[in-house]
Every structure is written in C-alpha cells, then in structure tokens.
C-alpha atoms as a PDB file:
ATOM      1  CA  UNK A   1      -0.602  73.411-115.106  1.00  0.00           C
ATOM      2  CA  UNK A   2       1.689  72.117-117.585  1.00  0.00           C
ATOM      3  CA  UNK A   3       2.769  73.526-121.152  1.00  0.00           C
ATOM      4  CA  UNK A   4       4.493  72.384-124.690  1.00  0.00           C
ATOM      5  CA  UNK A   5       6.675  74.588-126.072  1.00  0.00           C
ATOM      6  CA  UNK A   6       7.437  74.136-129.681  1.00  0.00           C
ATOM      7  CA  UNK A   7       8.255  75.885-132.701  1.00  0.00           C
ATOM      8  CA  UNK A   8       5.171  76.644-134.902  1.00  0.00           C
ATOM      9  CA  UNK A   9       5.950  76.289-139.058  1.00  0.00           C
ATOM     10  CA  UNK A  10       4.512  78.799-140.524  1.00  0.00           C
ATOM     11  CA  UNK A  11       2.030  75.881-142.459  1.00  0.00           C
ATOM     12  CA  UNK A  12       0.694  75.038-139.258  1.00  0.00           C
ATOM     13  CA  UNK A  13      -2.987  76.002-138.422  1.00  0.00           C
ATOM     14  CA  UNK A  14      -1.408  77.243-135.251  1.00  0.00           C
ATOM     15  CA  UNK A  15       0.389  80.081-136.977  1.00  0.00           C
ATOM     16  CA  UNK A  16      -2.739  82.077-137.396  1.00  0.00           C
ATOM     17  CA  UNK A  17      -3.312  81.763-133.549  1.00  0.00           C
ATOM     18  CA  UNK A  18       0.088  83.361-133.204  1.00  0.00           C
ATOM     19  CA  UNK A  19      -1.282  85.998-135.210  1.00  0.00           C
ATOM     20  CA  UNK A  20      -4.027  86.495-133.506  1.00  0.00           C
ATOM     21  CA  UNK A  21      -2.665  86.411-130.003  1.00  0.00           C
ATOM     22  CA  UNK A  22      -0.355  89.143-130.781  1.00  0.00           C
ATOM     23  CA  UNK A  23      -3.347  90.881-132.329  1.00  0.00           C
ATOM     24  CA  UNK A  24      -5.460  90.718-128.747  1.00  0.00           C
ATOM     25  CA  UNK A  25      -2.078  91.307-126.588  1.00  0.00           C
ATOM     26  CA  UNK A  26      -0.803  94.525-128.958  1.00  0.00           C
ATOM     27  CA  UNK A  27      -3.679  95.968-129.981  1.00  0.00           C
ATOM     28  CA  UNK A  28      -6.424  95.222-128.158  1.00  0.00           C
ATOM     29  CA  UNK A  29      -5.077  95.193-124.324  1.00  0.00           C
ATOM     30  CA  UNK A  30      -1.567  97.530-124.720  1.00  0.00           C
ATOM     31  CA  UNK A  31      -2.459  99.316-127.815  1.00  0.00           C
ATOM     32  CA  UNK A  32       0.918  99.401-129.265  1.00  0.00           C
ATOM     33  CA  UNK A  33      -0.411  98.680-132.833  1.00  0.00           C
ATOM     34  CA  UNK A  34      -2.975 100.093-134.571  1.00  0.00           C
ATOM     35  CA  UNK A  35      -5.751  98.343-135.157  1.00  0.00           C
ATOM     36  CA  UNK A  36      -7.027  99.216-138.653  1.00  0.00           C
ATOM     37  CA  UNK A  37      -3.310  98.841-139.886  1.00  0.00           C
ATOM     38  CA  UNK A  38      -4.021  94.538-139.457  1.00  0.00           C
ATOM     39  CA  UNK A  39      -7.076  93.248-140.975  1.00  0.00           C
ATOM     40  CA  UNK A  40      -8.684  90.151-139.753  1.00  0.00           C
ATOM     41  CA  UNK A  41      -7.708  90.546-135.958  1.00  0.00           C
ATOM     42  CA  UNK A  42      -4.358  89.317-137.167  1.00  0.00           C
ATOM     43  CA  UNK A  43      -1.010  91.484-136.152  1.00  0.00           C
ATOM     44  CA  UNK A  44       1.143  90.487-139.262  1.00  0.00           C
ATOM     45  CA  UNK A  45       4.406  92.576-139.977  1.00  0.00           C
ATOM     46  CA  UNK A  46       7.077  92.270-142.858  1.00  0.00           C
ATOM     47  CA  UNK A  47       9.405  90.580-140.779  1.00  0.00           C
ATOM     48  CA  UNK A  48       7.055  87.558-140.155  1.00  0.00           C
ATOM     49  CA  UNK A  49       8.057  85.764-143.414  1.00  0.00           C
ATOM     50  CA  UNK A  50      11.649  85.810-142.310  1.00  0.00           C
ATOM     51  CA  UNK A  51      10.788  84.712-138.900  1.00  0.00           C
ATOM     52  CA  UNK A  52      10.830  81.348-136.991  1.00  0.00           C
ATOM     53  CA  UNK A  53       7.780  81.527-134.663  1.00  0.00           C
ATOM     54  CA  UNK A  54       7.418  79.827-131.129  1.00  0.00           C
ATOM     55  CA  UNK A  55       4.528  79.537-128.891  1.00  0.00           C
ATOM     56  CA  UNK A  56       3.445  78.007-125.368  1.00  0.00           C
ATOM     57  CA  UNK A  57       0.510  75.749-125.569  1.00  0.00           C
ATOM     58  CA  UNK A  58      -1.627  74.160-122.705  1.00  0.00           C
ATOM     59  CA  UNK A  59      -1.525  70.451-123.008  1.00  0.00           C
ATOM     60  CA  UNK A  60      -4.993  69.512-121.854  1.00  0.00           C
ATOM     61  CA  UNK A  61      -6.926  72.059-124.126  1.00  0.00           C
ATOM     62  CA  UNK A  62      -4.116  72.818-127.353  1.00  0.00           C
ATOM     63  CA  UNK A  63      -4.591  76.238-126.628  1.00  0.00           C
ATOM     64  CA  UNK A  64      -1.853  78.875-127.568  1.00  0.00           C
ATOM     65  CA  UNK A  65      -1.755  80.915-124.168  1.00  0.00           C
ATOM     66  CA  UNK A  66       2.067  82.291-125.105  1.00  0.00           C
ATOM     67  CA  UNK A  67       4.289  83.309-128.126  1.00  0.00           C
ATOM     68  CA  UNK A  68       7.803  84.390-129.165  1.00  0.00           C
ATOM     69  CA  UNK A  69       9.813  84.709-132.504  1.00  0.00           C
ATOM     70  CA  UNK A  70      13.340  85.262-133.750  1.00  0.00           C
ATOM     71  CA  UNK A  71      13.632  87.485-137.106  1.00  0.00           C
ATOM     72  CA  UNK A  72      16.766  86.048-138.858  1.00  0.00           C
ATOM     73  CA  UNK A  73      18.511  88.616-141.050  1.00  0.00           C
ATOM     74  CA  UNK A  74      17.130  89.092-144.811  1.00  0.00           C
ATOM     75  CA  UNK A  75      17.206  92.658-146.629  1.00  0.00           C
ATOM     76  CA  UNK A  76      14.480  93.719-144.575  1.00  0.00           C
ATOM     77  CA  UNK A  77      16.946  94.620-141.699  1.00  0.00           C
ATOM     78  CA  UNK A  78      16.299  94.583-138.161  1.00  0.00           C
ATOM     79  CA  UNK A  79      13.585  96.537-136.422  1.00  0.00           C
ATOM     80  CA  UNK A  80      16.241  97.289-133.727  1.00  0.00           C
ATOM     81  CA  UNK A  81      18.139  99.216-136.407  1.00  0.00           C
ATOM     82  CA  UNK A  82      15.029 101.081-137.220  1.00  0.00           C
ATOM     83  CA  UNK A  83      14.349 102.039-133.736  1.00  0.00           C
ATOM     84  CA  UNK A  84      16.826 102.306-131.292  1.00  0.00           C
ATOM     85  CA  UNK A  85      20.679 103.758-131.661  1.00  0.00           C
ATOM     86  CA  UNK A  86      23.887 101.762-131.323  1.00  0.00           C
ATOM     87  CA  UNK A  87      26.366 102.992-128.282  1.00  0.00           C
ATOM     88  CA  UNK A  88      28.776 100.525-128.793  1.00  0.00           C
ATOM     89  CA  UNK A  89      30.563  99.098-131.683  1.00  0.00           C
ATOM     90  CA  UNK A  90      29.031  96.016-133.389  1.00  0.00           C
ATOM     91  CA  UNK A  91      31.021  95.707-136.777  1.00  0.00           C
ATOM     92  CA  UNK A  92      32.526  92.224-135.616  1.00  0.00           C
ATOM     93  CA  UNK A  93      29.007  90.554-135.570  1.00  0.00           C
ATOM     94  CA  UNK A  94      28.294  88.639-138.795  1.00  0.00           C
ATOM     95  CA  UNK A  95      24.806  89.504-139.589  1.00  0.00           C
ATOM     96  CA  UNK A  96      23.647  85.897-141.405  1.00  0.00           C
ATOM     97  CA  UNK A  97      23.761  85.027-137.385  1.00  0.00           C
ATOM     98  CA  UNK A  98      22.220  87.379-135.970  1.00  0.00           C
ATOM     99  CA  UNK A  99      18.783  87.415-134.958  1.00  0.00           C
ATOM    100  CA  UNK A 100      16.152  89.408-133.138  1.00  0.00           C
ATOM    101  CA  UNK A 101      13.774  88.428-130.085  1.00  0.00           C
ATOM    102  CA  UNK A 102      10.850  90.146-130.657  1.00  0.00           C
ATOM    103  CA  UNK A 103       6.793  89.916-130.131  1.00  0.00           C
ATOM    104  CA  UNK A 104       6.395  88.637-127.119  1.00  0.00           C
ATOM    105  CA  UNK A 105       3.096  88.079-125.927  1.00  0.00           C
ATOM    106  CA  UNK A 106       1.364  86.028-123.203  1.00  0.00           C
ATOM    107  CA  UNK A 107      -2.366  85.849-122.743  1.00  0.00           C
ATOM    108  CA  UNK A 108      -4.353  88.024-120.365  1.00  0.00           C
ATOM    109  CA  UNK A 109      -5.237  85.048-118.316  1.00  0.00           C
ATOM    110  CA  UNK A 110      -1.703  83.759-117.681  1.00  0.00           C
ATOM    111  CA  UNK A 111      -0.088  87.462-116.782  1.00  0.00           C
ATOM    112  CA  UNK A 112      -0.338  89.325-113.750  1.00  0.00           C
ATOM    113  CA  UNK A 113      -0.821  93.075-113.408  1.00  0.00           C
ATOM    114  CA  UNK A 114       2.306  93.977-111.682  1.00  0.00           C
ATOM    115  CA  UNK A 115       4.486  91.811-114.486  1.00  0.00           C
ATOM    116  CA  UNK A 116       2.781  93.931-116.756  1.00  0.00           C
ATOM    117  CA  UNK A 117       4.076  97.186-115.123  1.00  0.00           C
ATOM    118  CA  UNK A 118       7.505  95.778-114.817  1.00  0.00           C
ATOM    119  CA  UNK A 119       7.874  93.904-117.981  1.00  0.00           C
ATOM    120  CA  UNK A 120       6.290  96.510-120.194  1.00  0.00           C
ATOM    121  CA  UNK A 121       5.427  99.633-118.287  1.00  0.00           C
ATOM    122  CA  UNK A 122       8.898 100.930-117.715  1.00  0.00           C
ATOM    123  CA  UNK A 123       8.440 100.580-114.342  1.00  0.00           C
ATOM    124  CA  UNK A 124      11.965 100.941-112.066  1.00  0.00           C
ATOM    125  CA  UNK A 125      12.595  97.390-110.461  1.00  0.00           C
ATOM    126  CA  UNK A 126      13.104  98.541-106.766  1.00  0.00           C
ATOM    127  CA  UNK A 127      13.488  95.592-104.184  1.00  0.00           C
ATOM    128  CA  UNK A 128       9.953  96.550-102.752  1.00  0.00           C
ATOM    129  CA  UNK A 129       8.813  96.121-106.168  1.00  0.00           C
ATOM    130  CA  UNK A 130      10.284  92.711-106.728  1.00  0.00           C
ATOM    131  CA  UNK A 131       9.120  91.302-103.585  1.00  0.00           C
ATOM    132  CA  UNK A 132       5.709  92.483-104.538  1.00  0.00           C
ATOM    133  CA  UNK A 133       6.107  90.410-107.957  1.00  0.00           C
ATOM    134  CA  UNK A 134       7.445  87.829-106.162  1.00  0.00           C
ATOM    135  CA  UNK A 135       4.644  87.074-104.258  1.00  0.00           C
ATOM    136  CA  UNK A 136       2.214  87.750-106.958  1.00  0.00           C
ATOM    137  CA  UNK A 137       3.562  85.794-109.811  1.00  0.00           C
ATOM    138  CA  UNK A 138       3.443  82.114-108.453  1.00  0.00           C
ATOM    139  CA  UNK A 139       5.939  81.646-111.657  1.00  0.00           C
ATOM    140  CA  UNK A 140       2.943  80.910-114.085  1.00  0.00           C
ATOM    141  CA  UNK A 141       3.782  83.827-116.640  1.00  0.00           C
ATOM    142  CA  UNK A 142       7.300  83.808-115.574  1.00  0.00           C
ATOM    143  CA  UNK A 143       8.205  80.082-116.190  1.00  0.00           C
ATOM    144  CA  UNK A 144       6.194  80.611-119.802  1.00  0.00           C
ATOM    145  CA  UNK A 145       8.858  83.427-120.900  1.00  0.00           C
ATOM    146  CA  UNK A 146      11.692  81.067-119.968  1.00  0.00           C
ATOM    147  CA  UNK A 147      10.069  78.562-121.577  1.00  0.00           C
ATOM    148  CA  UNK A 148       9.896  80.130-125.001  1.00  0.00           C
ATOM    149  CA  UNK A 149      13.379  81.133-124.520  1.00  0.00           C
ATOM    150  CA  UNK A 150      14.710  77.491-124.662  1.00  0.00           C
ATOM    151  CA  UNK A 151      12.885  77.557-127.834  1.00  0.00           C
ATOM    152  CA  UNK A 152      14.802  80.387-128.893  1.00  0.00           C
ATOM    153  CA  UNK A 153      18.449  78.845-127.603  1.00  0.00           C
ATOM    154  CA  UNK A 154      17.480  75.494-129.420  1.00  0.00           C
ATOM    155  CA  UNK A 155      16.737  77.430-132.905  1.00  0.00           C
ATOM    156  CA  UNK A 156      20.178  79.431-131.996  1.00  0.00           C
ATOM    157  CA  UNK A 157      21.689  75.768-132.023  1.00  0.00           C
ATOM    158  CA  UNK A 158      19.840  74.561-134.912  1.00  0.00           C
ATOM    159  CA  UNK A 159      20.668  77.167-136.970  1.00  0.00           C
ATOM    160  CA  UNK A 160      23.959  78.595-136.423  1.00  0.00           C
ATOM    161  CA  UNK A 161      23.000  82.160-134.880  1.00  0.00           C
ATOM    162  CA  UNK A 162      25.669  83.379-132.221  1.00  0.00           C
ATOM    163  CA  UNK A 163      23.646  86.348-131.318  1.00  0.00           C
ATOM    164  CA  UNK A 164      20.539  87.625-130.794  1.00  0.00           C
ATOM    165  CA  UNK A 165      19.262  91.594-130.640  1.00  0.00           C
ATOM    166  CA  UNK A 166      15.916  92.472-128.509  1.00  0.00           C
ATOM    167  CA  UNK A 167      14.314  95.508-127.349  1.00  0.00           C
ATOM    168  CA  UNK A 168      12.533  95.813-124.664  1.00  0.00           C
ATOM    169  CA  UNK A 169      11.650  97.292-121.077  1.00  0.00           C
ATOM    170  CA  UNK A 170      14.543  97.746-118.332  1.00  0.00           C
ATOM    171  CA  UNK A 171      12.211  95.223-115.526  1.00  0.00           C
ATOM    172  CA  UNK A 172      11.913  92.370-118.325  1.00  0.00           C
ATOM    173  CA  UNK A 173      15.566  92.636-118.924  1.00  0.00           C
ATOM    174  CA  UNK A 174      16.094  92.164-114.801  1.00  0.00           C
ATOM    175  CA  UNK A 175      13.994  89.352-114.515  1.00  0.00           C
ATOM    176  CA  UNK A 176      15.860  87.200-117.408  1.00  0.00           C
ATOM    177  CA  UNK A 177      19.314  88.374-116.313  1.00  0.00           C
ATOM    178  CA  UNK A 178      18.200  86.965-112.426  1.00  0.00           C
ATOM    179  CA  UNK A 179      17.240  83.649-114.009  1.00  0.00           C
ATOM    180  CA  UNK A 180      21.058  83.634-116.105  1.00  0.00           C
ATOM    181  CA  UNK A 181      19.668  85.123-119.433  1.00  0.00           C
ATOM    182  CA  UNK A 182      22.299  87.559-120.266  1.00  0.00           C
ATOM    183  CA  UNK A 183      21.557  90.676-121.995  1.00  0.00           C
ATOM    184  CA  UNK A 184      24.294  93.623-122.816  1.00  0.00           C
ATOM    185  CA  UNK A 185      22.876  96.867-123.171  1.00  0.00           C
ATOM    186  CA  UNK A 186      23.893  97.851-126.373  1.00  0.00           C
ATOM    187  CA  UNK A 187      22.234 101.656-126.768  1.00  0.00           C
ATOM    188  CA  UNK A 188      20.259 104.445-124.710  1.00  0.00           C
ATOM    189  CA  UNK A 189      16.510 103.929-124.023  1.00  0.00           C
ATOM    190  CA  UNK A 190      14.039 105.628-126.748  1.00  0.00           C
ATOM    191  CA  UNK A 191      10.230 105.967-126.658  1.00  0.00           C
ATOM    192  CA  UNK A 192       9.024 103.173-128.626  1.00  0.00           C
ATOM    193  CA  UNK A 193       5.641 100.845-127.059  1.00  0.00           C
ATOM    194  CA  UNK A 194       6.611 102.873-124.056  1.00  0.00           C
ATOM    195  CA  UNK A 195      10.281 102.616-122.987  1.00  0.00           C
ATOM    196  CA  UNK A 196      12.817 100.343-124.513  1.00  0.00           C
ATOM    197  CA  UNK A 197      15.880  99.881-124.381  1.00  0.00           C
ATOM    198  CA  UNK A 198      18.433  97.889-127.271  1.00  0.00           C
ATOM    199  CA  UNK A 199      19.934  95.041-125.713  1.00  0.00           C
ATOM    200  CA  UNK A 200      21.979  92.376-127.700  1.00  0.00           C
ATOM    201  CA  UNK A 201      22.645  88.584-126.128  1.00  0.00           C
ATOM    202  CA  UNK A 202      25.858  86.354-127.160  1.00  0.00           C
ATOM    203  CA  UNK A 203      24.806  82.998-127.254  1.00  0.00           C
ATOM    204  CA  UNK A 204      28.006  81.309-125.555  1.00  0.00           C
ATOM    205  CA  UNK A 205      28.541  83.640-122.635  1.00  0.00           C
ATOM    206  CA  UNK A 206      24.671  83.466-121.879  1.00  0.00           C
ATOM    207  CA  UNK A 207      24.822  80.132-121.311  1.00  0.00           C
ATOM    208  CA  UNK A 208      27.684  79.895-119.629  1.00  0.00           C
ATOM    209  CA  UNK A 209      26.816  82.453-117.640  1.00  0.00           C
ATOM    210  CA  UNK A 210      23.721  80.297-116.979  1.00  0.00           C
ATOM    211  CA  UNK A 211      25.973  77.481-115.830  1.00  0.00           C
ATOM    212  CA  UNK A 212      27.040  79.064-112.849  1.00  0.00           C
ATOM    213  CA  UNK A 213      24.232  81.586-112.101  1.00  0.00           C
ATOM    214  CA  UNK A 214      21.261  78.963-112.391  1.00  0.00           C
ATOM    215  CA  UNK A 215      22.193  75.259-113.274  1.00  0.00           C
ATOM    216  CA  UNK A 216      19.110  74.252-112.727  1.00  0.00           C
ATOM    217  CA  UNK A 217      17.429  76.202-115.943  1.00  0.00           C
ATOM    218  CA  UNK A 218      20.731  75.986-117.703  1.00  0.00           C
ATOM    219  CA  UNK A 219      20.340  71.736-117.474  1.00  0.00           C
ATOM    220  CA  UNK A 220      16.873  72.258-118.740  1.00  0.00           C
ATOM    221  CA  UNK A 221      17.440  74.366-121.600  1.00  0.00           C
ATOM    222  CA  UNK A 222      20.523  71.776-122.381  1.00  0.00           C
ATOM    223  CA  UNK A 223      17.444  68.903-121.940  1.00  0.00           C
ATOM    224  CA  UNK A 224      14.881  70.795-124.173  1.00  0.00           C
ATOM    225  CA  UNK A 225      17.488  71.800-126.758  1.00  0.00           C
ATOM    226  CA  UNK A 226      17.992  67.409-127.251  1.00  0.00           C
ATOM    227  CA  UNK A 227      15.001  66.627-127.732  1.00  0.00           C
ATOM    228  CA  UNK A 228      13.506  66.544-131.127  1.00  0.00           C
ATOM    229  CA  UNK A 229       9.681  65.172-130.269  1.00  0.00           C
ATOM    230  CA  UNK A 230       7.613  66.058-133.496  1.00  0.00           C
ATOM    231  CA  UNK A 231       4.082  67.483-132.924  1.00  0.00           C
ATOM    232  CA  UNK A 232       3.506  67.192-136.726  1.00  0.00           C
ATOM    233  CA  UNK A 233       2.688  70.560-138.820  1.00  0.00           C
ATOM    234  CA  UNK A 234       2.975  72.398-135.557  1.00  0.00           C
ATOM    235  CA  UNK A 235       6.957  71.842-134.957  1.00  0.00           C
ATOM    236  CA  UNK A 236       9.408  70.603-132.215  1.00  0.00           C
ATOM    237  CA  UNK A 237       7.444  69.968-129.019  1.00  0.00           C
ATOM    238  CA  UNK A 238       9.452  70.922-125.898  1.00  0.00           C
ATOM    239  CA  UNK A 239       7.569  68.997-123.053  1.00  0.00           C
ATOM    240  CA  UNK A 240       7.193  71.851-120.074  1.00  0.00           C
END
C-alpha cells in the first residue's frame, strides 16, 4: 500500500479531515481530550491557526489515514513551555525558527497495539519489547510517521526553522532516533497524555546525523524535500 504525503493549506477541504482524525485518535480511542471541549467531532486548539498541517493519504481511495503539524512561534507560545520544564539552557535559540511537532495521529486501522504501548503508553523499550514490535509492525504505521516527518524537514527548509521542540513518549523518541531522527532531551518527564518527555531537534545535526546512521531515509527525505508536485488546494504532494 502506497501513500502521498503533503502539506494540507488550511483552505483545503482536507483540513477538516485533519480535524477530525485527531478528534477520533484523541478523544475517542486515547481520551486525551475532552470531548465536549470540541464541538462538531473536530479537535481544534489555538495553536492551529499558527500551524502548518501535514497528513498521509492513501492514493487509491484519498483517504487521510495519518497527520502531523508544526506550530511556528506567534504570541501564543509553545505548548512545550506550558507543559514541560527546561533542564538545559535554550537562550541561544531564536524563537521566529523554532517550531513544535505536535498532534500526531494515525488511524486505528494503520496502528498496531504494541506501537501504541510504546509510542504512547510510556512503555520501557526493552530488547524483548522491540523484537516483539518488530515482528508486529510490518513498517505500515512506522514508515507513515517517517513519512510525515519529511514533510516536516521540507517545511523546516522552506521556511527557515533550525529547530524544532516535541513532546512526547520515551519508546516514540527510540524508534525515530533508530531510524537517524535526532532528538535531545531537553527536560524531565511530567504527566501530561500519560508520560512525556520535552525533547528539542536541531535541524542540521539531525540530518547529518541521518547521513551516516541511515542513508537510505536520509536520500529520501533529501528526494521528497525537491520535489514540489502540486495536489492543488490540498498542498505539496510527497509521492510515498
């Protein structure tokens, strides 16, 4: 099975799928949102309208089956800083390039139970554990998270940002940092959608770090991040 990823404009008819994706995957299966706080089945936050939104769409039915977006700075903040604590000192970054990875969300259907435990549970990556995944992920859900992340390094290109916050669980943090995506743990791990911990990602050294770690997904991010194929309304189109 083969996906586009592609950045969705927020006057594409797509956005509200975004919406409502992270509506099903937050609310109705994790139940990290409320429900009655976002009417219409649609998980909307103030930090959307400063957002670019991506998403991972199945090219023989147009269905959004994955999404992503980066927050770019504005005087809302960062949810990070609302969050999570700083251990380290970030004073050098210059915020007008910063961004944050955040809302991630893959339908039911294209996730497997034991990613969920890693990648959102908490769950300690032990080796048993990751041979378990191993076996069990055939790459599907996988290959879409590094897929919307060469969304993410193309929009890092296309816009200037040189770093990028996220917070999230210690096992998704493993899994990108064994395929060359290279987080720095940048505070202690709080209760927040279970437990997360503040990570922060430099642009440059991720990729290459990539380089040598995995040339094979650093050559395709390079490949996705030249290509400029319009899919109208909906964005850039990165052929999967």
């Amino acid at each position: 099975m083969y996906f586009d990823f592609m950045r969705i404009s927020k006057d594409s008819p797509l956005i509200e799928d975004v919406y409502k994706l992270r509506y099903k995957v937050y609310c109705d299966e994790w139940g990290f949102e409320r429900p009655e706080d976002h009417s219409g089945r649609r998980e909307v936050d103030k930090y959307d309208p400063f957002s670019s939104h991506f998403g991972a769409i199945r090219k023989d039915s147009g269905q959004l089956i994955g999404t992503i977006r980066v927050i770019g700075f504005s005087d809302q903040g960062f949810p990070i800083e609302e969050h999570s604590t700083f251990s380290v000192d970030l004073s050098y970054l210059d915020r007008a390039k910063v961004g944050e990875i955040s809302r991630l969300a893959v339908s039911k259907e294209y996730r497997r139970r034991l990613a969920d435990k890693i990648m959102l549970d908490g769950q300690e990556y032990t080796p048993d554990l990751e041979r378990r995944f191993q076996e069990e992920r055939r790459r599907t859900d996988h290959d879409i998270v590094l897929g919307l992340y060469s969304c993410i390094y193309q929009e890092c290109l296309e816009t200037g940002l040189t770093h990028l916050y996220a917070v999230m669980a210690d096992g998704l943090q493993f899994l990108l940092r064994r395929a060359g995506v290279l987080f720095q743990r940048i505070g202690p791990t709080v209760e927040y959608h279970g437990k997360r911990t503040p990570y922060l990602l430099t642009v440059d050294e991720t990729m290459d770090h990539m380089a040598g770690k995995n040339p094979e997904l650093y050559k395709l991010f390079l490949a996705r991040a030249a290509e400029r194929v319009s899919d109208g309304a909906s964005g850039r189109s990165l052929r999967g």
